[in-house]
N, C-alpha and C. Protein backbone atom coordinates (compact mmCIF):
# COMPACT_ATOMS: atom_id res chain seq x y z
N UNK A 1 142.26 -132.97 71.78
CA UNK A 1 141.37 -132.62 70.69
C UNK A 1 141.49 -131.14 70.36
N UNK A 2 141.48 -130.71 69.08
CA UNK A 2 141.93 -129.47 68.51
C UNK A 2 140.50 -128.66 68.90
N UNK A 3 140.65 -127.36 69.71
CA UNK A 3 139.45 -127.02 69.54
C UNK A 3 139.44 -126.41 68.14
N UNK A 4 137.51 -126.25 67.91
CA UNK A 4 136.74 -126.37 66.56
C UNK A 4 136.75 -124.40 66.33
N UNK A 5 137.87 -123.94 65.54
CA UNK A 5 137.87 -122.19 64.95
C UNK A 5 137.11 -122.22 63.80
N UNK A 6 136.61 -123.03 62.92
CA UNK A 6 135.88 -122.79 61.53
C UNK A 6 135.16 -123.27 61.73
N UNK A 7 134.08 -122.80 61.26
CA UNK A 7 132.43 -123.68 60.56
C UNK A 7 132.52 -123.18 59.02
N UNK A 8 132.46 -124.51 58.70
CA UNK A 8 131.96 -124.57 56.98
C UNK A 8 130.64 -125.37 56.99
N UNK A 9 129.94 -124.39 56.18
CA UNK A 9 128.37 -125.44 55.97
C UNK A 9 128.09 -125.00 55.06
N UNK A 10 127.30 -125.36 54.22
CA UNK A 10 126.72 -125.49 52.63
C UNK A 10 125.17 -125.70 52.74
N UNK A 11 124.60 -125.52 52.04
CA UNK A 11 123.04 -125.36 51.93
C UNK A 11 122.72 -126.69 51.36
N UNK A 12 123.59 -127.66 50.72
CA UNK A 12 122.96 -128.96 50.64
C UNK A 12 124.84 -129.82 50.95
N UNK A 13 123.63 -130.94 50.80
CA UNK A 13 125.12 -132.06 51.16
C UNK A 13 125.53 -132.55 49.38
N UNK A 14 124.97 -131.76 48.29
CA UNK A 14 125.84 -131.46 47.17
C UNK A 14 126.77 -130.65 47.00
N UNK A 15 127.25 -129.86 47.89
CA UNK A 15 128.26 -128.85 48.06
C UNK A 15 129.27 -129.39 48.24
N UNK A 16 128.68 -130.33 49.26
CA UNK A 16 130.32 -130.81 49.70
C UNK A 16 131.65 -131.50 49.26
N UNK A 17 131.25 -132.04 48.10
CA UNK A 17 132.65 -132.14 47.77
C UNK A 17 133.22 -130.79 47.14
N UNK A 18 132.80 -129.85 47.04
CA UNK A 18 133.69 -128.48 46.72
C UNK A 18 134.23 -127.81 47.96
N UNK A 19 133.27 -128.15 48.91
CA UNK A 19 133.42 -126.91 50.19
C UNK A 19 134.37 -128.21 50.81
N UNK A 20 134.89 -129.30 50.64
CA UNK A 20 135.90 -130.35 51.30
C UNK A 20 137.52 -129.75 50.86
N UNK A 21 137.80 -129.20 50.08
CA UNK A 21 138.88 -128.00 49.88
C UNK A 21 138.87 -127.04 50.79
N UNK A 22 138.05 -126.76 51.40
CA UNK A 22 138.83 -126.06 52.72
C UNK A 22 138.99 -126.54 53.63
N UNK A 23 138.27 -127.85 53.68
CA UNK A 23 138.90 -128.82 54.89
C UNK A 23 140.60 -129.43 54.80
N UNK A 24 140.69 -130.03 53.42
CA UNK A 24 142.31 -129.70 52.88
C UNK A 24 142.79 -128.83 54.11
N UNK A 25 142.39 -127.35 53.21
CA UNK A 25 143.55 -126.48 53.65
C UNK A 25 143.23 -126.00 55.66
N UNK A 26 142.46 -126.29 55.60
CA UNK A 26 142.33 -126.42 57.42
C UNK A 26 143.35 -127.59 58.13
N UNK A 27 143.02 -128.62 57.77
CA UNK A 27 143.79 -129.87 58.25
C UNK A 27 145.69 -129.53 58.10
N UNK A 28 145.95 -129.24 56.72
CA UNK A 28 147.28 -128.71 56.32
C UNK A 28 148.28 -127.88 57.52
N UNK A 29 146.62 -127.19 57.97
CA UNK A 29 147.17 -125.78 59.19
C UNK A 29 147.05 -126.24 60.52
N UNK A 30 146.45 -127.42 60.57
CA UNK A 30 146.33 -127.90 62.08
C UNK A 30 145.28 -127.42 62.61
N UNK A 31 144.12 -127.04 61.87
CA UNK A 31 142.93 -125.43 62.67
C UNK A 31 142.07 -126.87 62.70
N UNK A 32 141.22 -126.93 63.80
CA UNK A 32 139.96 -127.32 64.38
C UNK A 32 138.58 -126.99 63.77
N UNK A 33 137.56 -127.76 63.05
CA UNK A 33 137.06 -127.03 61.95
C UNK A 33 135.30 -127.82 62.33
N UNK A 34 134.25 -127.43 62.03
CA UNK A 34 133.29 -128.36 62.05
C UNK A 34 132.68 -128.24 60.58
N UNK A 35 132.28 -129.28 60.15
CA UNK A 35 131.02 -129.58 58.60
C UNK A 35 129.61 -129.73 58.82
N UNK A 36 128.58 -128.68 58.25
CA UNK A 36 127.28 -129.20 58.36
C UNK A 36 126.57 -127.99 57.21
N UNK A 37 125.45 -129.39 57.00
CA UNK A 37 124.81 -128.88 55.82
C UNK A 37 123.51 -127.96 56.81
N UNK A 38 123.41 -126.52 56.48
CA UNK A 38 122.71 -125.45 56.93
C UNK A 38 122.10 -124.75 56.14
N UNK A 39 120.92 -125.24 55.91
CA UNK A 39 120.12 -124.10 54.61
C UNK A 39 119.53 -123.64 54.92
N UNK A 40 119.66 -122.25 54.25
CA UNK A 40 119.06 -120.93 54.48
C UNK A 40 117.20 -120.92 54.29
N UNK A 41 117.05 -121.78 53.43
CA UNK A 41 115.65 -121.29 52.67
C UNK A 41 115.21 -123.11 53.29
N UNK A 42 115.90 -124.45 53.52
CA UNK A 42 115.13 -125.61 54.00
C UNK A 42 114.68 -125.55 55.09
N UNK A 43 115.94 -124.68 56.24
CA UNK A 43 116.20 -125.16 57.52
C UNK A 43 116.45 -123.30 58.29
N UNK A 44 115.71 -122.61 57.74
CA UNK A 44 115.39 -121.55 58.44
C UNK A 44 116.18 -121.56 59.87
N UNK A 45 115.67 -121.65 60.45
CA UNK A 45 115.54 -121.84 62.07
C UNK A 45 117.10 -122.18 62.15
N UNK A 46 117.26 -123.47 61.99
CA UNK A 46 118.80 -123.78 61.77
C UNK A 46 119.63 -123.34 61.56
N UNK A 47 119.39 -122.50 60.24
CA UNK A 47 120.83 -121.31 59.91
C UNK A 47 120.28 -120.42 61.37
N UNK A 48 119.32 -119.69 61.74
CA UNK A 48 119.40 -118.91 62.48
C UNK A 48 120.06 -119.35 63.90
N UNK A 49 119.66 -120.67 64.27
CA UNK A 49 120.62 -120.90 65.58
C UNK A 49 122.09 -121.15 65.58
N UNK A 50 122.38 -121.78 64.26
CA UNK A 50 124.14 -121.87 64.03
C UNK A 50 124.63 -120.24 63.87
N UNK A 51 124.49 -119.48 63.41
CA UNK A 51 124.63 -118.08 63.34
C UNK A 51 124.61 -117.85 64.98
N UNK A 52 123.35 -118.06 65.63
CA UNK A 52 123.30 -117.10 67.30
C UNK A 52 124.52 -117.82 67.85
N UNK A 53 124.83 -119.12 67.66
CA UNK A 53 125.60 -119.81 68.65
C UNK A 53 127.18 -119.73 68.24
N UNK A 54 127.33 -119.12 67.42
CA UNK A 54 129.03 -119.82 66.51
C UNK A 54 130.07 -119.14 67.58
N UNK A 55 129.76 -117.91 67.61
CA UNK A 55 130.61 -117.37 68.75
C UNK A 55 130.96 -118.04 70.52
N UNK A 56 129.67 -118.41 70.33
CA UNK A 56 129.39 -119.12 72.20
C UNK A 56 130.69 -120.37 71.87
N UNK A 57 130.42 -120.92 70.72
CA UNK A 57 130.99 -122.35 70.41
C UNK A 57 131.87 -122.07 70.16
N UNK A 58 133.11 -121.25 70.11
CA UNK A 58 134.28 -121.13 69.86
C UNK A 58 134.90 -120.67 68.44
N UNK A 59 133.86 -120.75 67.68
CA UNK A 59 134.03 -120.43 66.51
C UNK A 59 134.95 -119.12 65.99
N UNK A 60 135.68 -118.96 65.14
CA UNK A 60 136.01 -117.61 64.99
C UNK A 60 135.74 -117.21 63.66
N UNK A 61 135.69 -117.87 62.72
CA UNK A 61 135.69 -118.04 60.74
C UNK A 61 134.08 -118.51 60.68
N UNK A 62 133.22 -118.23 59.74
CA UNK A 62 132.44 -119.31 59.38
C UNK A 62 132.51 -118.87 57.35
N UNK A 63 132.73 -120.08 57.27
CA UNK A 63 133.05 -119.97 55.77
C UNK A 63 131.49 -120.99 54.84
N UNK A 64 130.91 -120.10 54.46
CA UNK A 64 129.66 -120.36 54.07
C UNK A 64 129.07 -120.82 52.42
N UNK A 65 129.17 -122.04 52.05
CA UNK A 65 129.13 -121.90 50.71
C UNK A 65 127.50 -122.25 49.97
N UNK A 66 127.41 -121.96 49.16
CA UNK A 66 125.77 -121.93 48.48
C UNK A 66 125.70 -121.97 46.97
N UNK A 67 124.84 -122.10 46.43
CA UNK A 67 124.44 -122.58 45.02
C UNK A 67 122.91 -122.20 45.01
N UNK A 68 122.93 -121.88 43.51
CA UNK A 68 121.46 -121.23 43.08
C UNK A 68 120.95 -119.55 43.68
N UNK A 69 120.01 -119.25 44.67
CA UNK A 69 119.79 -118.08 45.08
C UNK A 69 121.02 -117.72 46.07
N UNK A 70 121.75 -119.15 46.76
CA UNK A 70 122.76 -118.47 47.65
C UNK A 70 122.38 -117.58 48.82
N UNK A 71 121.40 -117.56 49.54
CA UNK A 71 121.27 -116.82 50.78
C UNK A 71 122.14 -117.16 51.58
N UNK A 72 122.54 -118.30 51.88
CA UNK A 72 123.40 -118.54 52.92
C UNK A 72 124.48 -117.62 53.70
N UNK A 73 125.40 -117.29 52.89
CA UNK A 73 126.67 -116.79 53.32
C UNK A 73 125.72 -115.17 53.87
N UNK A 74 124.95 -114.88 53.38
CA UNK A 74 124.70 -113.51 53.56
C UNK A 74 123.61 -113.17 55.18
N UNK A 75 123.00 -114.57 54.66
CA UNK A 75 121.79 -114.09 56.52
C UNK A 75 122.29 -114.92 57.50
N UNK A 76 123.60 -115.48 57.01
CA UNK A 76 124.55 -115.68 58.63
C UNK A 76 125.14 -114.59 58.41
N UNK A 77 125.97 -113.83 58.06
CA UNK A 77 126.60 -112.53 58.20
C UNK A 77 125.82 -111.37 58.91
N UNK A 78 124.43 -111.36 58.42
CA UNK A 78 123.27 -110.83 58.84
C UNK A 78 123.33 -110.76 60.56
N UNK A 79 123.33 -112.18 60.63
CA UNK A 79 123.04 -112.35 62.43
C UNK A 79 124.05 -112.23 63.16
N UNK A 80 125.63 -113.34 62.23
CA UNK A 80 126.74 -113.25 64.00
C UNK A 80 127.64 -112.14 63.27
N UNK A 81 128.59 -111.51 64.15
CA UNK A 81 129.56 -110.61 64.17
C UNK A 81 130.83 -111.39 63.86
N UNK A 82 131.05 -112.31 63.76
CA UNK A 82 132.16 -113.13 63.24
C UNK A 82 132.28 -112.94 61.40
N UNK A 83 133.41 -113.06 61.13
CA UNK A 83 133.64 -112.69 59.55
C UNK A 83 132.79 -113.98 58.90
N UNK A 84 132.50 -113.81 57.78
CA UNK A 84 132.13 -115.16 57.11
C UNK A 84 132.63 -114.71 55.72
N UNK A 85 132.82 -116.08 55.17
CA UNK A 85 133.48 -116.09 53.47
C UNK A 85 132.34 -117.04 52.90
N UNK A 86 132.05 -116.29 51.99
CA UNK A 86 131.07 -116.94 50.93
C UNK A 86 131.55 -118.01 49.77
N UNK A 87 131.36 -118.76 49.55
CA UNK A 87 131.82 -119.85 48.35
C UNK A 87 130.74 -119.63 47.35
N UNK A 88 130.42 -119.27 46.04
CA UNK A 88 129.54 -119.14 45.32
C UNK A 88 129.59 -120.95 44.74
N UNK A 89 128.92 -121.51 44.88
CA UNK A 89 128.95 -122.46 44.05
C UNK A 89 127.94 -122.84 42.84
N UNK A 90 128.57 -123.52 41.84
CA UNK A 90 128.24 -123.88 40.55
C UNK A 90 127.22 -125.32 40.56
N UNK A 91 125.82 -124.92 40.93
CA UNK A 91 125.27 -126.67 41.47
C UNK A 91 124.40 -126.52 40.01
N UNK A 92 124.00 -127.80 39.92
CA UNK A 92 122.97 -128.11 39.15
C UNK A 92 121.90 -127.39 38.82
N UNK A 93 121.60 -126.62 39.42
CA UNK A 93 120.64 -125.38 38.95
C UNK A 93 120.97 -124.04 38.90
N UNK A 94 121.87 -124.66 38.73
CA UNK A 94 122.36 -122.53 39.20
C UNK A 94 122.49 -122.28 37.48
N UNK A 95 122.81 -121.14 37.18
CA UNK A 95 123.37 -119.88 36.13
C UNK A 95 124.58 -120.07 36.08
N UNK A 96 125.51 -121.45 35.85
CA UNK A 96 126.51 -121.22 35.40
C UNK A 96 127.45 -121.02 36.90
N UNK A 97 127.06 -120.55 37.93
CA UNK A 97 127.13 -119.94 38.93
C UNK A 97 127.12 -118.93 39.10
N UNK A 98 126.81 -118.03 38.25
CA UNK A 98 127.18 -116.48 38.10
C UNK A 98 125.64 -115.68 38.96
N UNK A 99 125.00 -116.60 39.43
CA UNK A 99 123.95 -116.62 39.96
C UNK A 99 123.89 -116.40 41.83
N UNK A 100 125.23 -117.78 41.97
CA UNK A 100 125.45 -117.65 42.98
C UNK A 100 126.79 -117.03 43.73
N UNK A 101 127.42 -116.16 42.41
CA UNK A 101 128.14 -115.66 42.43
C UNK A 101 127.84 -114.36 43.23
N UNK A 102 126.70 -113.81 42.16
CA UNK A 102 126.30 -112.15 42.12
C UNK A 102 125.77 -111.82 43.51
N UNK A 103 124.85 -113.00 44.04
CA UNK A 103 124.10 -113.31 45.32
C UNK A 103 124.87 -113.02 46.25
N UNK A 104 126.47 -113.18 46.24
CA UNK A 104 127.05 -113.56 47.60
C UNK A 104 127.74 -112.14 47.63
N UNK A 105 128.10 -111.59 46.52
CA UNK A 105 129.08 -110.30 46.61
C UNK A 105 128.30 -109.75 46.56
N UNK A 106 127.20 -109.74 46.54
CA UNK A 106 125.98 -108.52 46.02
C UNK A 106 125.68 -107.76 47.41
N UNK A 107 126.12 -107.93 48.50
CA UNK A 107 125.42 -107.64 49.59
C UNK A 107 125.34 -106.08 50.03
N UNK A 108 124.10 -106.18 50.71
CA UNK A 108 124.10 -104.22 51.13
C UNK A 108 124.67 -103.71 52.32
N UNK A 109 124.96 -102.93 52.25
CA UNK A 109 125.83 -102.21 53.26
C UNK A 109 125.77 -102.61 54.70
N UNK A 110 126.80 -102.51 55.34
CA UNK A 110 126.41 -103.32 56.62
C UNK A 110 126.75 -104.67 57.14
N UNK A 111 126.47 -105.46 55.77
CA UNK A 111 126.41 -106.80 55.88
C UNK A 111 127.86 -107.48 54.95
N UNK A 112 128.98 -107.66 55.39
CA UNK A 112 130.48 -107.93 54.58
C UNK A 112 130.14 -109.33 54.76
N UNK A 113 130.38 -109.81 53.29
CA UNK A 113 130.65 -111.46 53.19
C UNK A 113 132.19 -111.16 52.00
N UNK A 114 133.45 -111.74 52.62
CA UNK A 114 134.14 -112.34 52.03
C UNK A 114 133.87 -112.97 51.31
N UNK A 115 133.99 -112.81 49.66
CA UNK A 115 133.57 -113.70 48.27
C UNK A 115 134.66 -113.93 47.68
N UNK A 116 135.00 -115.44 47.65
CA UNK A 116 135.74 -115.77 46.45
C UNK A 116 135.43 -116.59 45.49
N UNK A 117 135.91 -117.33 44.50
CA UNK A 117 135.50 -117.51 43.33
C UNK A 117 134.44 -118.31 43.17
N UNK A 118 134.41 -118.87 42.08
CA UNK A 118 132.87 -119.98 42.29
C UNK A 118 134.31 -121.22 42.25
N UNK A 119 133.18 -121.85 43.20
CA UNK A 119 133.93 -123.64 43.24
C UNK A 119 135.28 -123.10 44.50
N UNK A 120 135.14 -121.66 44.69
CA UNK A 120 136.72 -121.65 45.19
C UNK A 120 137.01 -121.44 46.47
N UNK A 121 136.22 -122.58 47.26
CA UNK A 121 136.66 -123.41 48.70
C UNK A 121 137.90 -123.40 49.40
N UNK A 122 138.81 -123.87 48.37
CA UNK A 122 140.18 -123.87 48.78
C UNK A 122 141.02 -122.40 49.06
N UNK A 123 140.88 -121.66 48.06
CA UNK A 123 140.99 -119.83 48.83
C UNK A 123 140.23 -119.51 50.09
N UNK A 124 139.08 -119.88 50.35
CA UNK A 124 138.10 -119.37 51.43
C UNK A 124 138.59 -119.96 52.40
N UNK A 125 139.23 -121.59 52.26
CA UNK A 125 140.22 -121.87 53.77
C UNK A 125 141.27 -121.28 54.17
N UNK A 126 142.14 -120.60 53.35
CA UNK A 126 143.14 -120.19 53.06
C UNK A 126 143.00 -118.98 53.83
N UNK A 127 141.82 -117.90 52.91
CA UNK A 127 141.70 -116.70 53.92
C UNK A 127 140.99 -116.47 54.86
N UNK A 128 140.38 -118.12 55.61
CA UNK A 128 139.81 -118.47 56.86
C UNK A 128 141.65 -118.58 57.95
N UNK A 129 142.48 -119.16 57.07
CA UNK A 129 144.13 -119.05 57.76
C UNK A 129 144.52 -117.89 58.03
N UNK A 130 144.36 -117.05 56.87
CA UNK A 130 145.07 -115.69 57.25
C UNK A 130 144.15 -114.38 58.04
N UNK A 131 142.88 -114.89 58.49
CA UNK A 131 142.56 -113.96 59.26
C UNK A 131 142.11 -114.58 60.58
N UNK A 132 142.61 -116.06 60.80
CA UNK A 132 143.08 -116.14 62.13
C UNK A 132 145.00 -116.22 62.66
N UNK A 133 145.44 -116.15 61.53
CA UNK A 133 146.92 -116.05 61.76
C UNK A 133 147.26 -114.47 62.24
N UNK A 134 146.18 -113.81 62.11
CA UNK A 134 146.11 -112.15 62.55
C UNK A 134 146.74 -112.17 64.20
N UNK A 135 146.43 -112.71 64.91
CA UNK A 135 146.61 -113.68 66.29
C UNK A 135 147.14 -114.25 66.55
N UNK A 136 147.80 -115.12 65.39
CA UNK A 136 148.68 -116.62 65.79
C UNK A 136 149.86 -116.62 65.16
N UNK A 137 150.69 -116.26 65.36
CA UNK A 137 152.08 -116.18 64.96
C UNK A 137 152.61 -117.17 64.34
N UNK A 138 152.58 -118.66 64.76
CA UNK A 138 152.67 -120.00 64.06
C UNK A 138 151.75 -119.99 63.04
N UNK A 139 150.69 -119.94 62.62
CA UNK A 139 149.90 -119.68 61.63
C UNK A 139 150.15 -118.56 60.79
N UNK A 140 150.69 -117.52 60.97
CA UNK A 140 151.70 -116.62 59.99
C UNK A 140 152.85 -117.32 59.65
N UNK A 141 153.41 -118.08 60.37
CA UNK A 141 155.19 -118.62 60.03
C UNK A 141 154.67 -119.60 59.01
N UNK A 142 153.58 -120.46 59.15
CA UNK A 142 153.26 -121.55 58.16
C UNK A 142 152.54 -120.88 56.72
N UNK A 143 152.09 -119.68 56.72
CA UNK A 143 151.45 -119.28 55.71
C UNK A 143 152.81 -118.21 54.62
N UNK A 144 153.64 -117.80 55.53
CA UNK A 144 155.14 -117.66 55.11
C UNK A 144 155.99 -118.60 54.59
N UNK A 145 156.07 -119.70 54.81
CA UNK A 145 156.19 -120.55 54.19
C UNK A 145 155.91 -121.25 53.34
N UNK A 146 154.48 -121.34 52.97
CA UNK A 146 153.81 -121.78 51.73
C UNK A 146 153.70 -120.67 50.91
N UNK A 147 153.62 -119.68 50.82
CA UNK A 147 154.55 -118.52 49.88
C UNK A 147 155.48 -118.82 49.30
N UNK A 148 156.43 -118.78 50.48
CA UNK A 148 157.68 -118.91 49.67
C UNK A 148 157.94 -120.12 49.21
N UNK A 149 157.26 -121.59 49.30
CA UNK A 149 157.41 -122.67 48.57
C UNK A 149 156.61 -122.50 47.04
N UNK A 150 155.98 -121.56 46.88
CA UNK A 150 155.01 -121.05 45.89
C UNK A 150 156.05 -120.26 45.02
N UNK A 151 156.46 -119.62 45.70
CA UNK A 151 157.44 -118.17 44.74
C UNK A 151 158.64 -119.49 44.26
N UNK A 152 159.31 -120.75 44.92
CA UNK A 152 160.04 -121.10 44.69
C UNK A 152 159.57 -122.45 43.00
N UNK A 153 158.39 -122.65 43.26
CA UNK A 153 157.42 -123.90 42.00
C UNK A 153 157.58 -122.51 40.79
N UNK A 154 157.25 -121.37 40.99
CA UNK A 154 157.51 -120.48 39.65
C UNK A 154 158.61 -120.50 39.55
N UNK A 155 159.60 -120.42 40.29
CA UNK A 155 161.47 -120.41 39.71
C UNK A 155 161.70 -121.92 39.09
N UNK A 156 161.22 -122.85 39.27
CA UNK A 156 161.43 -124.11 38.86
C UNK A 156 160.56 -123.85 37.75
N UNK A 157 159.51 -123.90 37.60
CA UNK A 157 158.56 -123.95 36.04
C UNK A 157 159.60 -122.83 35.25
N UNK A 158 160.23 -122.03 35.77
CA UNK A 158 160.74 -120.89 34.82
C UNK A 158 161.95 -121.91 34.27
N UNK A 159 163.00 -122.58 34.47
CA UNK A 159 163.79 -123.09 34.98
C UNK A 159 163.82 -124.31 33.81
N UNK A 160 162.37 -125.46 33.97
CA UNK A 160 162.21 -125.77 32.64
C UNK A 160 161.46 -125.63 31.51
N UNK A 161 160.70 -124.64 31.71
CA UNK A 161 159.94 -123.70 30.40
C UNK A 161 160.75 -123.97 29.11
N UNK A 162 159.85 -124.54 28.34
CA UNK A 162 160.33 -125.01 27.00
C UNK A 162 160.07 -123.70 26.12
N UNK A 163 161.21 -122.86 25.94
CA UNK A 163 160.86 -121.68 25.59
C UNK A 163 160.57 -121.62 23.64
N UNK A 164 160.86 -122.60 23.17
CA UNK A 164 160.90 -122.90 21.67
C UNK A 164 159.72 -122.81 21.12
């Protein structure tokens, strides 16, 4: 059994099919990952013990996604010393997401949450890869590789670009 390096959790179990793009790109990498819905403002207490414990548990990433006020990503960053990446997400009540956008990058000094786009899960696994590949040499060789299979899909689109 792979041990578990990521926690992804979301403030409702409507997140999850957005925040399931970094499970994608976890699985892709072979990384050990856990899912749970952890809200900041339902389940108080909860975010605060997944935060005290992530480190004890092996954790090294916790990639945190939220919608509407978005506390999440920010008062786990608050508590553990482990990096966390924020997912702004676009839910049913939010501003477009620009709500739970502003929330997650907005943070005050002290407190770093990795923010990427709204809806954009699949980057936040990605740079949940490359800042444990900091360590793992096979996890650099595989992220070298999907580069360069990347740099190689633009030489092909160039290749048949209907330039007319």
């Amino acid at each position: 059994m792979k041990q578990v390096e990521v926690g992804i959790i979301m403030g409702s179990s409507s997140d999850a099919p957005i925040m399931r793009q970094a499970i994608e790109v976890l699985k892709k990498f072979d990384i050990g990952y856990e899912f749970n819905v952890v809200s900041a403002h339902r389940s108080p207490q909860r975010m605060f013990d997944y935060a005290t414990t992530a480190e004890e548990r092996g954790l090294k990433v916790i990639i945190a996604g939220a919608g509407g006020a978005a506390h999440l990503p920010g008062m786990v960053a608050a508590i553990t010393t482990l990096p966390v990446v924020g997912v702004p997400i676009k839910s049913s009540n939010s501003l477009d997401g620009w709500d739970s956008l502003l929330s997650i990058v907005q943070m005050p000094g002290d407190i770093p949450v990795a923010t990427v786009s709204v809806n954009g899960a699949r980057n936040a696994g990605l740079l949940a890869v490359q800042m444990l590949a900091i360590s793992n040499s096979s996890l650099r060789e595989k992220l070298a590789a999907m580069k360069k299979e990347n740099n190689e899909k633009v030489i092909k689109m160039n290749e048949t670009l209907d330039r007319e």
